[in-house]
Every structure is written in C-alpha cells, then in structure tokens.
N, C-alpha and C. Protein backbone atom coordinates (compact mmCIF):
# COMPACT_ATOMS: atom_id res chain seq x y z
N UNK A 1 -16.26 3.41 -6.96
CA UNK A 1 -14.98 3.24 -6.31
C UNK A 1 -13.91 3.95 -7.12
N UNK A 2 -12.72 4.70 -6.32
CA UNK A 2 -11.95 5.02 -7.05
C UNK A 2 -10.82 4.52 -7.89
N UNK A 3 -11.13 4.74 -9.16
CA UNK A 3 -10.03 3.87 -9.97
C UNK A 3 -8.71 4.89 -10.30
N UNK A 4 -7.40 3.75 -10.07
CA UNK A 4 -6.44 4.62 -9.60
C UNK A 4 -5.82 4.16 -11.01
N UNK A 5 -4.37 5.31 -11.51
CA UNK A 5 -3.62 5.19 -12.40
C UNK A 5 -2.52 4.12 -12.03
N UNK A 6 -2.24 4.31 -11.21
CA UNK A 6 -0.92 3.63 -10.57
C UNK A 6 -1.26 3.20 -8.77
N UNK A 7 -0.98 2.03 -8.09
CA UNK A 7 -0.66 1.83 -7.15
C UNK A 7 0.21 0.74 -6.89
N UNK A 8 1.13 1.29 -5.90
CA UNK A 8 1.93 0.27 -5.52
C UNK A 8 2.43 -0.15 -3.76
N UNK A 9 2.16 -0.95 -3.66
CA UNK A 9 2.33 -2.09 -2.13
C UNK A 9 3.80 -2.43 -1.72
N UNK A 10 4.25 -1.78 -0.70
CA UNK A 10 5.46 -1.69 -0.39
C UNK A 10 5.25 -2.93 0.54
N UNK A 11 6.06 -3.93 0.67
CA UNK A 11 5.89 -5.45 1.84
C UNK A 11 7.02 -5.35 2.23
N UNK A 12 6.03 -6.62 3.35
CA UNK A 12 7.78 -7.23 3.97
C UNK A 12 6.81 -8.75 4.02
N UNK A 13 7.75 -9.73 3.15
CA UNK A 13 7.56 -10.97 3.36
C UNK A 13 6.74 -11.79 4.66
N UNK A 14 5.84 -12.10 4.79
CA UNK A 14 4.90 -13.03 5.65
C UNK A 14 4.61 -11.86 6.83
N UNK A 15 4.23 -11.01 6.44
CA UNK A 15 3.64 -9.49 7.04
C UNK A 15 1.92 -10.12 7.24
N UNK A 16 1.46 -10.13 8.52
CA UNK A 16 -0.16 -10.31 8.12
C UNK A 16 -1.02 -9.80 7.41
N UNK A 17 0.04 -7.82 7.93
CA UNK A 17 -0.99 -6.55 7.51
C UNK A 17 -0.85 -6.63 5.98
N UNK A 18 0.51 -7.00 5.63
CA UNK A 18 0.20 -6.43 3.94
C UNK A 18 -0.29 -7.82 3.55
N UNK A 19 -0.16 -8.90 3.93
CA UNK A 19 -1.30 -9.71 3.48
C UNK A 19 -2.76 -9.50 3.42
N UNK A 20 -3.50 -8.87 4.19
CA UNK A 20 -4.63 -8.06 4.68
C UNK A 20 -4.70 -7.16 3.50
N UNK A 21 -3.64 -6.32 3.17
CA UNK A 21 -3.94 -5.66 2.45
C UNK A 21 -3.98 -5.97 0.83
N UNK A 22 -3.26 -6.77 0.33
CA UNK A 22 -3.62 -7.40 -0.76
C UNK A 22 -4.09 -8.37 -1.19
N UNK A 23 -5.14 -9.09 -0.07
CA UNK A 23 -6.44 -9.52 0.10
C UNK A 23 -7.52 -8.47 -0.39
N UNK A 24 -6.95 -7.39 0.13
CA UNK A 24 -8.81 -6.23 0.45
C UNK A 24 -8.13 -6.13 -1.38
N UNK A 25 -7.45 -5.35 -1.74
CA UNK A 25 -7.06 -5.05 -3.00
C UNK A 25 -7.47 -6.17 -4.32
N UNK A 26 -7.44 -6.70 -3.99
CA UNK A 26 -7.81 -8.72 -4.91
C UNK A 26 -8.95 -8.66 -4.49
N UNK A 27 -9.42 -8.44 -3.66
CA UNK A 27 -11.51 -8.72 -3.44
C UNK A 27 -11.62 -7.31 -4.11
N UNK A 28 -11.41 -6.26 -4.35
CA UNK A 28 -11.90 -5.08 -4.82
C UNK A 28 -11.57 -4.87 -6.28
N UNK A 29 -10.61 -5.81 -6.97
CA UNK A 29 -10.20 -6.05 -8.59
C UNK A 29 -9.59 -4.76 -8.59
N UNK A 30 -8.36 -4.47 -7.98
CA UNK A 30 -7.76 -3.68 -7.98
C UNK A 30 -5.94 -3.88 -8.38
N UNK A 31 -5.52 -3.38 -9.53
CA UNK A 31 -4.41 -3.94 -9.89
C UNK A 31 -3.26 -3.08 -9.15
N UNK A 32 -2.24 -4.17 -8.79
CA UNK A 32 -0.87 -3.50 -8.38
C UNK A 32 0.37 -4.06 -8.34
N UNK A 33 0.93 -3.04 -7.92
CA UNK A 33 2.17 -3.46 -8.09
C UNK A 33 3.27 -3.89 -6.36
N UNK A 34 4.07 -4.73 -6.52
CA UNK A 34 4.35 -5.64 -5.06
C UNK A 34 5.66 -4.94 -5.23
N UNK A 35 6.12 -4.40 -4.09
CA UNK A 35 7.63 -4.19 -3.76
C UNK A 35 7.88 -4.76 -2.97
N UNK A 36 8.76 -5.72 -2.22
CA UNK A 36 9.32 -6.45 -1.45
C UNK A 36 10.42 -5.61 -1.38
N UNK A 37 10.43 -4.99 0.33
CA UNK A 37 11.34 -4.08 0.72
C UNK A 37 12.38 -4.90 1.70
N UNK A 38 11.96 -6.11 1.71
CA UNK A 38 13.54 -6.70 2.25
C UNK A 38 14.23 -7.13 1.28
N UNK A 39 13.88 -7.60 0.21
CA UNK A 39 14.66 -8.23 -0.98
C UNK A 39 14.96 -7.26 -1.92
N UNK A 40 14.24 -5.90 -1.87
CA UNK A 40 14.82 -4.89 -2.54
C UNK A 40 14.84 -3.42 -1.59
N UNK A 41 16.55 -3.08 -1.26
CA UNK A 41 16.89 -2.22 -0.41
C UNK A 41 16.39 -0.97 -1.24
N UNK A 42 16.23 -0.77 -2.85
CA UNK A 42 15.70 0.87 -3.12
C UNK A 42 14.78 0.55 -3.09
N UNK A 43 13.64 -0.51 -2.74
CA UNK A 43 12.43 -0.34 -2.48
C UNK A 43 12.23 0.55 -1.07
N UNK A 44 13.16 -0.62 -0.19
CA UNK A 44 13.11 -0.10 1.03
C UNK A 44 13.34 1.33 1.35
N UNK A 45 14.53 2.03 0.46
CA UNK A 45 14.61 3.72 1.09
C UNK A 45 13.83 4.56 0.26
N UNK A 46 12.78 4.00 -0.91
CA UNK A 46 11.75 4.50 -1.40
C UNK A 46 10.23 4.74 -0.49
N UNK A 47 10.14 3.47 0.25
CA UNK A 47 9.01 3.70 1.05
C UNK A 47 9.38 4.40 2.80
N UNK A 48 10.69 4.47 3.33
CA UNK A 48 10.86 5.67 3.87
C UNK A 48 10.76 6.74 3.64
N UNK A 49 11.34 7.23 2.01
CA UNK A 49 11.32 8.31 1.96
C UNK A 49 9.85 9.03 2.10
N UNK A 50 9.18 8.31 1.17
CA UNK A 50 7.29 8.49 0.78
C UNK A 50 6.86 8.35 2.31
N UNK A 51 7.24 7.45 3.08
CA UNK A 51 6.43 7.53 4.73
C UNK A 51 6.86 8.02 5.73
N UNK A 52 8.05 7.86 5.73
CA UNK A 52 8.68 8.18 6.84
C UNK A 52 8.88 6.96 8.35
N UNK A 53 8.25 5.90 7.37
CA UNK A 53 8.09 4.76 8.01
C UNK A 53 9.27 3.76 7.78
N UNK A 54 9.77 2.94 8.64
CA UNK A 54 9.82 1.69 8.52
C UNK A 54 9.26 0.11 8.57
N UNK A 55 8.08 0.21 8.80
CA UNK A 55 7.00 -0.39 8.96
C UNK A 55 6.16 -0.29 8.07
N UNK A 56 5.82 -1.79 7.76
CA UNK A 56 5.20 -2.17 6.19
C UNK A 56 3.45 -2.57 6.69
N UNK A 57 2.85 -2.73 5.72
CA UNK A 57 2.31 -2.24 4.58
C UNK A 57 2.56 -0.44 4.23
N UNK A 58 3.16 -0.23 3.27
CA UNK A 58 2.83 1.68 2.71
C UNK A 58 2.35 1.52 1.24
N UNK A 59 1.45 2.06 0.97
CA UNK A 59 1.06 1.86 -0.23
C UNK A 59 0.73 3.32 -1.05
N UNK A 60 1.12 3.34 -2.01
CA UNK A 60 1.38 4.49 -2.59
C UNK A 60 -0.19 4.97 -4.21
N UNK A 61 -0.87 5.30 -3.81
CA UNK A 61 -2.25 5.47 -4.58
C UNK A 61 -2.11 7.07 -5.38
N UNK A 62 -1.67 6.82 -6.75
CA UNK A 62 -1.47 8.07 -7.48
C UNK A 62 -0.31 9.31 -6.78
N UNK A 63 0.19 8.72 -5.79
CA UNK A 63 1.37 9.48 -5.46
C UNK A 63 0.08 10.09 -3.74
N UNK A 64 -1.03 9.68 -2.94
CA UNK A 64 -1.13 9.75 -2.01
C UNK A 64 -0.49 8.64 -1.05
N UNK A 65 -0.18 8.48 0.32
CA UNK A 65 0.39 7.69 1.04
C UNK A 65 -0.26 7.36 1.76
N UNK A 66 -0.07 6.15 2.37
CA UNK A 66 -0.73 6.01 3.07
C UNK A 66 0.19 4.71 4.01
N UNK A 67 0.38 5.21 5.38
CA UNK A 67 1.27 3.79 6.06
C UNK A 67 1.23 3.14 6.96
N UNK A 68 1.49 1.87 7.71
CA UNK A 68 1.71 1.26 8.66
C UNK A 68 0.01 1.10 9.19
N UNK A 69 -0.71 0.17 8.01
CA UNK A 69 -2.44 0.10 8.20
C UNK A 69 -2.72 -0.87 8.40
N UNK A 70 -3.92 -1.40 8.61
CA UNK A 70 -4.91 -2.57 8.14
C UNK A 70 -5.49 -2.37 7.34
N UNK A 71 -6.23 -3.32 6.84
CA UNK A 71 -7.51 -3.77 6.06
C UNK A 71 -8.58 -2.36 6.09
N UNK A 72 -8.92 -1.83 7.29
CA UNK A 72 -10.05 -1.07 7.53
C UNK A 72 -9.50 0.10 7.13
N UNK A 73 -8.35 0.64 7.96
CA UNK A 73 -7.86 1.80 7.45
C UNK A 73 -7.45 1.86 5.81
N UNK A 74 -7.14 1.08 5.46
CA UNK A 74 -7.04 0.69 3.79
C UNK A 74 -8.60 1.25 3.45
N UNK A 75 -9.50 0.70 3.56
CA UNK A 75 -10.76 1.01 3.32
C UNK A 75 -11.09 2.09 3.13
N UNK A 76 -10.82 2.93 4.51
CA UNK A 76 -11.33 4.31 4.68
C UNK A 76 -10.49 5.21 4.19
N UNK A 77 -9.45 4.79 3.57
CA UNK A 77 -8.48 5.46 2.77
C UNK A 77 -8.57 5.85 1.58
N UNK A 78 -9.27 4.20 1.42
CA UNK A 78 -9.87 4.34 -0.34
C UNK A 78 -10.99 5.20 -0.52
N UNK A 79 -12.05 5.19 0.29
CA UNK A 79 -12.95 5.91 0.18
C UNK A 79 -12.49 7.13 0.33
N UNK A 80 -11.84 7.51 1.15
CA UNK A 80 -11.64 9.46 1.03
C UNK A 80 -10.87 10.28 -0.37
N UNK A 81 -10.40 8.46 -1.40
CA UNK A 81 -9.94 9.19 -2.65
C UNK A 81 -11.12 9.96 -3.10
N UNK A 82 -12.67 9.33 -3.49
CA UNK A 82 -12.93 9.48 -4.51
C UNK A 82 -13.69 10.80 -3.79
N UNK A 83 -13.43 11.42 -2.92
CA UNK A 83 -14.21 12.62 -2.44
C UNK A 83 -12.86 13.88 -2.45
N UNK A 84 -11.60 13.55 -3.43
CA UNK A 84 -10.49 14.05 -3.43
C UNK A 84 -10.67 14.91 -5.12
C-alpha cells in the first residue's frame, strides 16, 4: 500500500462521506491530518482552491487531489498512487 508523506482531510462536521472516509483511513493505519472547513474559513478557500469544489470530503495525498468521494472511490484512488 502506498505510504504517503503528508495527507490531509478537508471536512465538514457530521458529513457521512468524510466520515466514510476517515473510517477507510483508520482501518488502513493511515495517519492524517483533519481540517474542519466550516470552523476554519482558510481551510475552506484552501480546499477550493486544490478542488475546485465546495463539497467535502477533498483530501489532499502528497499534493494529489482528490474530491467530493466515497469510501470506494477513496480506495481506487489509493490504489492508483502506488502505480504513480
């Protein structure tokens, strides 16, 4: 599995998906870091800028993006690192 330098989980408070997603991340012993983009507005125009999204989960893996997922697409995301 690919082990990353840095990742970080852009949320929005009682979100299912980014719950989903740092579920899959915690079953995979994968460390990160939580931005709460309603309680922090430069979180928030950080993960626009990186997505182009407003819509949470975006999670940021060594500076690849990835946004507005589930669980599965999380998955298949991770897997196309380590073939990167």
């Amino acid at each position: 599995m690919y082990q990353p330098q840095k990742v970080r989980l852009f949320i929005k408070p009682f979100c299912g998906w980014c719950a989903q997603a740092m579920d899959w991340l915690d079953q995979h012993g994968i460390k990160y870091e939580i931005l709460d983009v309603i309680a922090d507005e430069k979180a928030y125009k950080e993960m626009y800028r990186l997505s182009g999204q407003t819509t949470a989960p975006v999670i940021d893996v060594d500076g690849k993006i990835l946004a507005d997922f589930g669980a599965g697409e999380l998955a298949a995301f991770w897997k196309g690192l380590n073939h990167e």
